[in-house]
PDB file of N, CA and C in Angstrom:
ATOM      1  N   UNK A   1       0.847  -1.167   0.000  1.00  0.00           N
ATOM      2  CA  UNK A   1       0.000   0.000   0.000  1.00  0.00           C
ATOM      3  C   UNK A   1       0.896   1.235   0.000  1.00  0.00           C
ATOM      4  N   UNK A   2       0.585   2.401  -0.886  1.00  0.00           N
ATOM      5  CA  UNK A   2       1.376   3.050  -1.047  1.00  0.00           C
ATOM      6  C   UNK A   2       0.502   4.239  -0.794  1.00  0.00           C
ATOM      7  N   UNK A   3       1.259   5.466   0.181  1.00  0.00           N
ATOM      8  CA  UNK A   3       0.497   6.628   0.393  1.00  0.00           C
ATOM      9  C   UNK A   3       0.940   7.790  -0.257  1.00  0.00           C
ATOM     10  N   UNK A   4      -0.495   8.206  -1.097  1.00  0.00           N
ATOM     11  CA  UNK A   4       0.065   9.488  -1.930  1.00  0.00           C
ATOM     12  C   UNK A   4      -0.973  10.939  -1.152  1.00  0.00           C
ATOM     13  N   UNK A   5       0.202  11.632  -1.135  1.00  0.00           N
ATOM     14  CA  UNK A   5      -0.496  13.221  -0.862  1.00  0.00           C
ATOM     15  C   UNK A   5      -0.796  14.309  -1.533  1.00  0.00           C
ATOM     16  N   UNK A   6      -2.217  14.559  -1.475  1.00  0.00           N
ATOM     17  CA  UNK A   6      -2.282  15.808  -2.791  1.00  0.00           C
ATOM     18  C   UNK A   6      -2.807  17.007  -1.591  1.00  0.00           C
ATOM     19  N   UNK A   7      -2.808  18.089  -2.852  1.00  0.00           N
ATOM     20  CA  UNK A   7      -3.499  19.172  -2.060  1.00  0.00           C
ATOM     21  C   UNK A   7      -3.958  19.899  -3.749  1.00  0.00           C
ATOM     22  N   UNK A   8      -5.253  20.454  -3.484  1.00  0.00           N
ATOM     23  CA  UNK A   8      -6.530  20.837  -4.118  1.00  0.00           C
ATOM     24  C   UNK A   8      -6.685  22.547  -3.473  1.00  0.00           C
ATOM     25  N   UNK A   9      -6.181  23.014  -4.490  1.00  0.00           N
ATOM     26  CA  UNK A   9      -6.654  24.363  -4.640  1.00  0.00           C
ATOM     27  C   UNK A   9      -7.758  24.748  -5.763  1.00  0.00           C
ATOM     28  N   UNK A  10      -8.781  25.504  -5.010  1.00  0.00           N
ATOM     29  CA  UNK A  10      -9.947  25.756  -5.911  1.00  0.00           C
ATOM     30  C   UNK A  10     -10.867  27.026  -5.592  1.00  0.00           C
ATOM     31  N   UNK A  11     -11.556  27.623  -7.054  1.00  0.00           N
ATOM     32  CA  UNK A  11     -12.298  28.897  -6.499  1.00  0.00           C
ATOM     33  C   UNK A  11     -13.101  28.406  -5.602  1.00  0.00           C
ATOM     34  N   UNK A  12     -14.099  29.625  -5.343  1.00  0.00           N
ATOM     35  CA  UNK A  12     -15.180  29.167  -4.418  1.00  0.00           C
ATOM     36  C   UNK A  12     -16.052  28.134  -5.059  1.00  0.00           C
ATOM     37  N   UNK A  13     -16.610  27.062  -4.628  1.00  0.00           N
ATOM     38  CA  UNK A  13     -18.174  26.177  -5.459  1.00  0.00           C
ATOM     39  C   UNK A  13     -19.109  27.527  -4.806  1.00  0.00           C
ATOM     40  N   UNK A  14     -19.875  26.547  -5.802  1.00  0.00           N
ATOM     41  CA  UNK A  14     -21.670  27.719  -5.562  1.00  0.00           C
ATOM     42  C   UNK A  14     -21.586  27.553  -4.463  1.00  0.00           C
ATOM     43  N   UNK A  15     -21.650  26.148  -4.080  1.00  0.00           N
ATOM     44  CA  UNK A  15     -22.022  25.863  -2.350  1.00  0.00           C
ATOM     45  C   UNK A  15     -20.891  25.043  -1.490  1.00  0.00           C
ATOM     46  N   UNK A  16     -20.504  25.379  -0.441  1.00  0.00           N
ATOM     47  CA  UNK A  16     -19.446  24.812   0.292  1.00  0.00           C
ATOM     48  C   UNK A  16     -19.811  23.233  -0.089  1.00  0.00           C
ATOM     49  N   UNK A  17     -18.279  22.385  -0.343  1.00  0.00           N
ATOM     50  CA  UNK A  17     -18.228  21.195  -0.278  1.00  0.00           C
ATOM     51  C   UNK A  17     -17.353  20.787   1.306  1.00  0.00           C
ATOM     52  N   UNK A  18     -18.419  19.431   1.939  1.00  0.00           N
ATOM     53  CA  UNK A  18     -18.181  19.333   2.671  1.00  0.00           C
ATOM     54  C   UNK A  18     -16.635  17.944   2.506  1.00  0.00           C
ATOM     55  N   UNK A  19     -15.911  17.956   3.971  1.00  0.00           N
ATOM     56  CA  UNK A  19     -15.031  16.832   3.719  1.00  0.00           C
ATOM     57  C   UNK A  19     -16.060  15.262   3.295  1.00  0.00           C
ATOM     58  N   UNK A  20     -16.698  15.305   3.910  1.00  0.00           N
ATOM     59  CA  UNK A  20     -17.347  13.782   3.553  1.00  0.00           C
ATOM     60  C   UNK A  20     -17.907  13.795   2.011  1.00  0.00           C
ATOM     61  N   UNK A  21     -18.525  14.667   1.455  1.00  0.00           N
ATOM     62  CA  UNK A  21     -18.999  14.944   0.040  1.00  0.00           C
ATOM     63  C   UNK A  21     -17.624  15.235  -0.718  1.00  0.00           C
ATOM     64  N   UNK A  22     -16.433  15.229  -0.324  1.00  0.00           N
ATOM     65  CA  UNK A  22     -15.210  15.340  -1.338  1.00  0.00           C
ATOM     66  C   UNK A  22     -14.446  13.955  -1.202  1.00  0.00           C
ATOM     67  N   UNK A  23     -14.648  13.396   0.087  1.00  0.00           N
ATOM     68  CA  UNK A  23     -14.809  11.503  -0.220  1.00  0.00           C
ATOM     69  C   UNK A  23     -15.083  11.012  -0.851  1.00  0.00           C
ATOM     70  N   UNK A  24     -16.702  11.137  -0.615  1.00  0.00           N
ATOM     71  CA  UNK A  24     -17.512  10.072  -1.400  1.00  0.00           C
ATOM     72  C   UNK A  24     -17.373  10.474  -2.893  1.00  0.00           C
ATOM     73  N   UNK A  25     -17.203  11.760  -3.526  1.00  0.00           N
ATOM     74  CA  UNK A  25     -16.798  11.804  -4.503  1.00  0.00           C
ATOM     75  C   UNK A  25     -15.359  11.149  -5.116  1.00  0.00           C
ATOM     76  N   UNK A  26     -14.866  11.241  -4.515  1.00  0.00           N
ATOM     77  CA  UNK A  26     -13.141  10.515  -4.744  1.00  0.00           C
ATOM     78  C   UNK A  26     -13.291   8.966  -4.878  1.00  0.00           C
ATOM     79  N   UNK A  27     -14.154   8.246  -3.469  1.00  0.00           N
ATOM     80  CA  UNK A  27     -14.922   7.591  -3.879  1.00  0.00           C
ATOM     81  C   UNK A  27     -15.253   6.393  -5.296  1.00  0.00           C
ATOM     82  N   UNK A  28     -16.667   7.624  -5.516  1.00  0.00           N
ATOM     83  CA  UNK A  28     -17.373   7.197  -6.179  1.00  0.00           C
ATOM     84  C   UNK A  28     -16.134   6.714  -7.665  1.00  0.00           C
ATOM     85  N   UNK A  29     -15.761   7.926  -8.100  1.00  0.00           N
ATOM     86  CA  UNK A  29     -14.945   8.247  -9.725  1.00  0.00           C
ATOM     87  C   UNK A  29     -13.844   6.742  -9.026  1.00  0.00           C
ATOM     88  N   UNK A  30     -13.301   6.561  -7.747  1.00  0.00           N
ATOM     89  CA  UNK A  30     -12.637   5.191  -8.277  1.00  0.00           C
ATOM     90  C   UNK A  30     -13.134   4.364  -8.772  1.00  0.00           C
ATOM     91  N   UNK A  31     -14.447   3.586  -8.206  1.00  0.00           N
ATOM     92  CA  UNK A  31     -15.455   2.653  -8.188  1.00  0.00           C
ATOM     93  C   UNK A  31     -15.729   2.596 -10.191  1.00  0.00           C
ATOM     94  N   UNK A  32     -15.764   3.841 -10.577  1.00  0.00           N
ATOM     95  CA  UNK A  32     -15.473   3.556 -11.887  1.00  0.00           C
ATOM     96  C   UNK A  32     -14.479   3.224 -12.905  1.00  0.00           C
ATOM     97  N   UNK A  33     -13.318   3.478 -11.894  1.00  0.00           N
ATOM     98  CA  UNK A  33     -11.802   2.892 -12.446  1.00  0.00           C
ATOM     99  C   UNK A  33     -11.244   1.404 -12.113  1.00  0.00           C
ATOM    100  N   UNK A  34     -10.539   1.950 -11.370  1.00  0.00           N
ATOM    101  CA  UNK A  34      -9.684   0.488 -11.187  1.00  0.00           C
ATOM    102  C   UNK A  34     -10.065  -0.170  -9.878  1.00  0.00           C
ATOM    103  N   UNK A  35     -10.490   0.517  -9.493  1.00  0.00           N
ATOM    104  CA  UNK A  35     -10.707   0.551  -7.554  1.00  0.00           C
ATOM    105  C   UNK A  35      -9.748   0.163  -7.101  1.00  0.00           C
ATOM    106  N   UNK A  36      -8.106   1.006  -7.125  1.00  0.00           N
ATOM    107  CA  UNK A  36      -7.498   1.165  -6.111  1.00  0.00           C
ATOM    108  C   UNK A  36      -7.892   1.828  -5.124  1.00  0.00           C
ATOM    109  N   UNK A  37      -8.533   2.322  -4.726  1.00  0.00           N
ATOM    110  CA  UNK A  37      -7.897   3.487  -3.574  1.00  0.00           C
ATOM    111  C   UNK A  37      -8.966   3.004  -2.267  1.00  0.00           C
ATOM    112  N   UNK A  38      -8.464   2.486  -1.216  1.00  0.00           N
ATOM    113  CA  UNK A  38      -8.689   2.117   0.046  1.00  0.00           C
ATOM    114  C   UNK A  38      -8.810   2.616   0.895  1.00  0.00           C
ATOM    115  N   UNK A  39      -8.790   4.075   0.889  1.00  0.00           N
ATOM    116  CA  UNK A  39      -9.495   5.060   1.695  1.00  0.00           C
ATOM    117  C   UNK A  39      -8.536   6.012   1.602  1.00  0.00           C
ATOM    118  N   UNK A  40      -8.854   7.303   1.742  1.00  0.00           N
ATOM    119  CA  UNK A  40      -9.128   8.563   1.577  1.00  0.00           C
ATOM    120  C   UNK A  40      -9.361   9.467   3.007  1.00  0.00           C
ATOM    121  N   UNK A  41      -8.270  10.211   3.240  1.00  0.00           N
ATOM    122  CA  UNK A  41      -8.207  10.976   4.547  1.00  0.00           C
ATOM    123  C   UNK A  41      -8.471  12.500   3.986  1.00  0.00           C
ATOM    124  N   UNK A  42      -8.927  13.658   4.079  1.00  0.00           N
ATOM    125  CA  UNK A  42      -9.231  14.720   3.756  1.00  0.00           C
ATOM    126  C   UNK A  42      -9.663  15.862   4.770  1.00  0.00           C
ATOM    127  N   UNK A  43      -8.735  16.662   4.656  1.00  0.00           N
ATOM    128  CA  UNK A  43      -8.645  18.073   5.080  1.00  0.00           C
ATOM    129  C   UNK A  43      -9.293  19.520   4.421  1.00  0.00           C
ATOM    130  N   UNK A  44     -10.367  20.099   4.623  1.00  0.00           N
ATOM    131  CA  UNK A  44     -10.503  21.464   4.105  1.00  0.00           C
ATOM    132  C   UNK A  44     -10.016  22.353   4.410  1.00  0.00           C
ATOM    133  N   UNK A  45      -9.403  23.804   3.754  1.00  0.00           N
ATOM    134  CA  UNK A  45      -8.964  24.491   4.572  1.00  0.00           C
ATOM    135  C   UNK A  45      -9.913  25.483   3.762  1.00  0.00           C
ATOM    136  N   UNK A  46      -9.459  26.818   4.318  1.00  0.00           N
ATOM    137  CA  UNK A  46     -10.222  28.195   3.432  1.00  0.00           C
ATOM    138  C   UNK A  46      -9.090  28.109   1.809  1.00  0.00           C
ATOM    139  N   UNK A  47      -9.974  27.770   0.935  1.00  0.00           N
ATOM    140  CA  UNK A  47      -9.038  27.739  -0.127  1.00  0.00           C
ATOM    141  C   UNK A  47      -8.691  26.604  -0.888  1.00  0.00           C
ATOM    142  N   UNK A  48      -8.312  25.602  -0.203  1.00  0.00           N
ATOM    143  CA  UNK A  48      -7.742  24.216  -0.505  1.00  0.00           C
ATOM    144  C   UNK A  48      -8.234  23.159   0.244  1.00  0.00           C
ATOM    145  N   UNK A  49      -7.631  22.255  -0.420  1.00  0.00           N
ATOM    146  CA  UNK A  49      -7.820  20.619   0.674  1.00  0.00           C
ATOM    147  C   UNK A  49      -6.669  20.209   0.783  1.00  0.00           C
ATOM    148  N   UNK A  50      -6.662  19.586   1.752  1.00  0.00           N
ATOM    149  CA  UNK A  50      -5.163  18.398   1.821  1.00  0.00           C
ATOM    150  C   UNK A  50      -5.929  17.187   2.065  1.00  0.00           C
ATOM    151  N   UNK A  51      -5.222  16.057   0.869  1.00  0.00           N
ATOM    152  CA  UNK A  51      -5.893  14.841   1.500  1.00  0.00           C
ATOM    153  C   UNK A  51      -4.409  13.499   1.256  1.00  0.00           C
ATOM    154  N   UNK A  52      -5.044  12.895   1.860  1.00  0.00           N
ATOM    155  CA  UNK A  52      -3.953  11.283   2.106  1.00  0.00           C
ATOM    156  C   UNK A  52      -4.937  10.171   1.253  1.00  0.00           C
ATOM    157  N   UNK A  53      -4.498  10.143   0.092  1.00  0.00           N
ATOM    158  CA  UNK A  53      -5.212   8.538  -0.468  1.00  0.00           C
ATOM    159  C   UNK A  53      -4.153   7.168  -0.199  1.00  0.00           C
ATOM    160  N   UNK A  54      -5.019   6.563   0.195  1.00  0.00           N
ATOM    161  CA  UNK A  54      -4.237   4.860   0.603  1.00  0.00           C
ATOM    162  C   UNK A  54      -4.373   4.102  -0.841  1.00  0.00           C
ATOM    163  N   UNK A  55      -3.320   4.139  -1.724  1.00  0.00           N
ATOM    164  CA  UNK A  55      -3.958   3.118  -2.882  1.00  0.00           C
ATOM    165  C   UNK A  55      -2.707   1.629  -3.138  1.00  0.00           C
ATOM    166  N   UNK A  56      -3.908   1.097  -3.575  1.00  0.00           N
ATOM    167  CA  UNK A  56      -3.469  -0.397  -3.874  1.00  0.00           C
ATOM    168  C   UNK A  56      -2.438   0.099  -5.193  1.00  0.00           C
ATOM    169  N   UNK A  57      -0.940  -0.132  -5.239  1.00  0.00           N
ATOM    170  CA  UNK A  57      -0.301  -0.084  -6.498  1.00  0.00           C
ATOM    171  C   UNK A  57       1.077  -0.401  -6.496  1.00  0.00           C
ATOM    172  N   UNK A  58       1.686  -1.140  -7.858  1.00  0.00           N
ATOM    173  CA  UNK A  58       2.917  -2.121  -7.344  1.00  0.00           C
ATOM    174  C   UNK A  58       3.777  -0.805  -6.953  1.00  0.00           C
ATOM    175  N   UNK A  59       4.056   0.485  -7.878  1.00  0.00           N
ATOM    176  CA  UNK A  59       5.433   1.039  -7.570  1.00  0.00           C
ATOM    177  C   UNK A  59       4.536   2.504  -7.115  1.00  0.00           C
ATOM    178  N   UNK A  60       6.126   3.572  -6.977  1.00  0.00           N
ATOM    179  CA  UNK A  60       5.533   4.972  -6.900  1.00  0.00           C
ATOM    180  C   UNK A  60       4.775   5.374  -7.907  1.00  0.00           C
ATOM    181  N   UNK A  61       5.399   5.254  -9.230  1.00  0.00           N
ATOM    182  CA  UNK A  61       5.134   5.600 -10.082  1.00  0.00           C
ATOM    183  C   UNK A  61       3.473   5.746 -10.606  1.00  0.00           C
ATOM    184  N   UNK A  62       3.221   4.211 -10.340  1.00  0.00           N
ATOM    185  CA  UNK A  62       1.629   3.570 -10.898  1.00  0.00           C
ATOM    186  C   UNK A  62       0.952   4.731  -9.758  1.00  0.00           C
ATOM    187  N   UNK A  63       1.524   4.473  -8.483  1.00  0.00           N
ATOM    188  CA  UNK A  63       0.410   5.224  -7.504  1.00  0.00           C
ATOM    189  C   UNK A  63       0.077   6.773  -7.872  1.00  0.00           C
ATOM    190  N   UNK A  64       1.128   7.434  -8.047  1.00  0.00           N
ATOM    191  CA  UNK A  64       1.299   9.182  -8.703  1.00  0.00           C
ATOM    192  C   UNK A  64       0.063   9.255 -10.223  1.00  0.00           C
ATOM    193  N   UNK A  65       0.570   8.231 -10.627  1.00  0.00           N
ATOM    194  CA  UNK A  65      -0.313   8.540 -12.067  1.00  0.00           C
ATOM    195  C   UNK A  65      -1.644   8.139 -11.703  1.00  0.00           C
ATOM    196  N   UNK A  66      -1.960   6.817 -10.570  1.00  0.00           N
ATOM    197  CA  UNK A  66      -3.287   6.624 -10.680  1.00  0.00           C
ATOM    198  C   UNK A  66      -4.087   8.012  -9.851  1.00  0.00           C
ATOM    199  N   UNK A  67      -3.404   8.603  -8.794  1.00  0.00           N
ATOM    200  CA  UNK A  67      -3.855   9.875  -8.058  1.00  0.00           C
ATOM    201  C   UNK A  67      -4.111  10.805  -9.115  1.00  0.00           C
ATOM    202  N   UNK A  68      -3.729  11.096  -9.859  1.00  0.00           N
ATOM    203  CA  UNK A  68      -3.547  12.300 -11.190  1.00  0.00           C
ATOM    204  C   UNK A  68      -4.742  11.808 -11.883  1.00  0.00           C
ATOM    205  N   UNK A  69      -4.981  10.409 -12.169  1.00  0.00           N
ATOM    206  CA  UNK A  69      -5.945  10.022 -13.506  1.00  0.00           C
ATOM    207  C   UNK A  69      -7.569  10.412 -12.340  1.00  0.00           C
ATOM    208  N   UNK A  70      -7.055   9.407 -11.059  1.00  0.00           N
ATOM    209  CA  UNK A  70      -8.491   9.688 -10.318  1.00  0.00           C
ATOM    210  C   UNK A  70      -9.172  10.966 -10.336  1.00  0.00           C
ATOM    211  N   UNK A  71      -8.046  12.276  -9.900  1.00  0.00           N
ATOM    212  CA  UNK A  71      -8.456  13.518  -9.819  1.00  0.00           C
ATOM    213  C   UNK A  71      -8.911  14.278 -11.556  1.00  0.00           C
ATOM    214  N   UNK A  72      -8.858  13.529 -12.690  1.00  0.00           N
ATOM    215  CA  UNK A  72      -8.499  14.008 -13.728  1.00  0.00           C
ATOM    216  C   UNK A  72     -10.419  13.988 -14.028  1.00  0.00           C
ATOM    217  N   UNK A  73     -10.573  12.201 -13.680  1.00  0.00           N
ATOM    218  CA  UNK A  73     -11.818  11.723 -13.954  1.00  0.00           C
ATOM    219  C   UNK A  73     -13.086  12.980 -13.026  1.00  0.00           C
ATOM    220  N   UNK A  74     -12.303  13.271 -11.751  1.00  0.00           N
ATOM    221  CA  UNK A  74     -13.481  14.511 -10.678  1.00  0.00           C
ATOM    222  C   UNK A  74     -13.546  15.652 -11.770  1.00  0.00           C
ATOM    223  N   UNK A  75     -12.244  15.982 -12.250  1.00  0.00           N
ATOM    224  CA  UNK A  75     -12.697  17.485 -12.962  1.00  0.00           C
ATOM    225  C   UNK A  75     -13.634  17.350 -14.102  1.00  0.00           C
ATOM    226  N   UNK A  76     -13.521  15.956 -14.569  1.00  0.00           N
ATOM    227  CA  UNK A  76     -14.622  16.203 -16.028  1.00  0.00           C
ATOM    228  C   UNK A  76     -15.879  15.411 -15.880  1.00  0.00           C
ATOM    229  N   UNK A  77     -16.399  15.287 -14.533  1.00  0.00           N
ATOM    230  CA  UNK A  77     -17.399  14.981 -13.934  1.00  0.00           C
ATOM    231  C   UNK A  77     -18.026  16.683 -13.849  1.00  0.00           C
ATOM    232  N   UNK A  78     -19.253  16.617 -13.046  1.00  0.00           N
ATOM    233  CA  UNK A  78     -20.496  17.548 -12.955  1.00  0.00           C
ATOM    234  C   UNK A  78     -20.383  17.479 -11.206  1.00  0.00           C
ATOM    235  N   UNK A  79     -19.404  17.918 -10.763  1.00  0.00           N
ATOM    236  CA  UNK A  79     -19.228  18.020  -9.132  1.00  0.00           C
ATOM    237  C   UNK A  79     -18.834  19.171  -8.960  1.00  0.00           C
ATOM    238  N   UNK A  80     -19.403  19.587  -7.385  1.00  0.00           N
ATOM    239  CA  UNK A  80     -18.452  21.442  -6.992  1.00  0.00           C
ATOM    240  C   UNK A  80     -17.341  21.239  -7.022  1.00  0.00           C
ATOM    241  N   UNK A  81     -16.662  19.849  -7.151  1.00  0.00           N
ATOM    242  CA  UNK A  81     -15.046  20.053  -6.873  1.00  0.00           C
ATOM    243  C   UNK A  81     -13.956  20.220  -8.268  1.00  0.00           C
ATOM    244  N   UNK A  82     -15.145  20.179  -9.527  1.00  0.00           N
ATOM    245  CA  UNK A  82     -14.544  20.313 -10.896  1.00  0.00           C
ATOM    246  C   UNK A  82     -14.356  21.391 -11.073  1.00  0.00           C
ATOM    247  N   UNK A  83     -13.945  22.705 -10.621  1.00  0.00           N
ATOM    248  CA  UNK A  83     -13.525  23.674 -10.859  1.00  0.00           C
ATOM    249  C   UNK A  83     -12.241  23.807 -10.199  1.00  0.00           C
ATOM    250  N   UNK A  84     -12.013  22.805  -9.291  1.00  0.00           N
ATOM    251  CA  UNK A  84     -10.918  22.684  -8.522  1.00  0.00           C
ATOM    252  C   UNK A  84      -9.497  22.069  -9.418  1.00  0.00           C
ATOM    253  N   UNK A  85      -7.898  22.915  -8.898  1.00  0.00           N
ATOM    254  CA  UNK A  85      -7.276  22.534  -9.942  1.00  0.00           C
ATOM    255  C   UNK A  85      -6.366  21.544  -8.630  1.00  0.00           C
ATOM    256  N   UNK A  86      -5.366  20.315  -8.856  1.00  0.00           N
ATOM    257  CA  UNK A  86      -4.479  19.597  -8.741  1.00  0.00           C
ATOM    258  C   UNK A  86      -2.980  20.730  -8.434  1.00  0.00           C
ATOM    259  N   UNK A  87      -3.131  20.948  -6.817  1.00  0.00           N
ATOM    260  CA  UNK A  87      -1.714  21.994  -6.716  1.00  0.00           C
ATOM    261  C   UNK A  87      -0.627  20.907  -6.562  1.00  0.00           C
ATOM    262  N   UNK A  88      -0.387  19.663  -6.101  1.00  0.00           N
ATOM    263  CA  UNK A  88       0.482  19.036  -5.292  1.00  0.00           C
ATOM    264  C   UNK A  88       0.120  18.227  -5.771  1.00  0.00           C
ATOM    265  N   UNK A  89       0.913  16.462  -6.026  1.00  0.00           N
ATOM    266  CA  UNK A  89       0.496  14.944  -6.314  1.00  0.00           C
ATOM    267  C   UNK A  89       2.025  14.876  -5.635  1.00  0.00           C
ATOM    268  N   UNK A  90       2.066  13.964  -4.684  1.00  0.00           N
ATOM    269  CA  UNK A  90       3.651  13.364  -4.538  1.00  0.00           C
ATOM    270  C   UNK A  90       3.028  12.371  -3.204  1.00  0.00           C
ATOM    271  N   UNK A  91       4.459  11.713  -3.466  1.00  0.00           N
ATOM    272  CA  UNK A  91       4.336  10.287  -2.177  1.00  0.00           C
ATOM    273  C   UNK A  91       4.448  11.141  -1.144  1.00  0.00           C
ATOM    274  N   UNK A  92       4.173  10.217   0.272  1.00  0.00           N
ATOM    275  CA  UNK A  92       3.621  10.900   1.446  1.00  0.00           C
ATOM    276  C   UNK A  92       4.307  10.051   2.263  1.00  0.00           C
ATOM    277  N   UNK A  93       6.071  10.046   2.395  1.00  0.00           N
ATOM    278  CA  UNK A  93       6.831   9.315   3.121  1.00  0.00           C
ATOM    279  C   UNK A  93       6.935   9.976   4.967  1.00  0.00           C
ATOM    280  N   UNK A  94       6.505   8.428   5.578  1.00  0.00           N
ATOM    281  CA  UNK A  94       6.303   8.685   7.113  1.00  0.00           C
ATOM    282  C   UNK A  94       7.174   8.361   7.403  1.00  0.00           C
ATOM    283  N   UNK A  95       7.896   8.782   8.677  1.00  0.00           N
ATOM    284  CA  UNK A  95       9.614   8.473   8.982  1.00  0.00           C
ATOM    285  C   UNK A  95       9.033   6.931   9.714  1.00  0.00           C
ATOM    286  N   UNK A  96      10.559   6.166   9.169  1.00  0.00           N
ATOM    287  CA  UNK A  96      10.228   4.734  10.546  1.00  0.00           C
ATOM    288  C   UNK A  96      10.761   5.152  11.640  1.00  0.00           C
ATOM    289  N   UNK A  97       9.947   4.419  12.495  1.00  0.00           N
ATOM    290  CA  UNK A  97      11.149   4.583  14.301  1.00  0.00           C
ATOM    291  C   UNK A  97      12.175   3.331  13.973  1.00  0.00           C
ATOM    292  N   UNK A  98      12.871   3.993  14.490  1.00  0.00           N
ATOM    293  CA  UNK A  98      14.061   3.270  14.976  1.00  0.00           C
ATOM    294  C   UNK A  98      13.665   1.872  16.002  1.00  0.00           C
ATOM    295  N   UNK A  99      14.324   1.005  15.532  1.00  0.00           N
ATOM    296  CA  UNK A  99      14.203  -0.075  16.046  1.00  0.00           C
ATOM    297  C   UNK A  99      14.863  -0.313  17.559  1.00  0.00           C
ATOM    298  N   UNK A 100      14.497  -0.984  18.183  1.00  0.00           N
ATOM    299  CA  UNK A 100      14.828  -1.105  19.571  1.00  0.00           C
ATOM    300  C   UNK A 100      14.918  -2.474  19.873  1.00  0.00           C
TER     301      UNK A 100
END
């Protein structure tokens, strides 16, 4: 399992999107792909999102492009979050502890 981190800068939507409605959208557009992605952590801020997708994929590489294609499929969907542009795509390396 490989963790990729994006962050989503976007104008205003007509109507505030909530974190759970920018899930289930992320969601949904996998369910029509490949269905990697095993859950989805998401942050709003004034302005942007930060989110953590967990996806099923052999290397970095596959995981970066499948984050890019997922978010590619939201913008040319009919959602408040398709006006939103892709600021950030990169791996989301957690330090190990040190062994004891």
């Amino acid at each position: 399992m490989l963790l990729v981190s994006v962050v989503w800068i976007f104008a205003p939507p007509l109507r505030p999107t909530t974190e759970e409605e920018l899930r289930s959208t992320l969601l949904r557009q996998d369910a029509r792909r490949a269905g990697r992605l095993e859950h989805v952590r998401v942050h709003l801020a004034r302005g942007s999102a930060r989110g953590v997708l967990f996806l099923r994929a052999d290397d970095e590489s596959a995981a970066l492009s499948y984050a890019r294609t997922l978010w590619s499929g939201v913008q040319l969907g009919n959602h408040p979050q398709s006006t939103w542009n892709l600021a950030d795509c990169s791996l989301l390396r957690l330090p190990i502890p040190p062994q004891t």
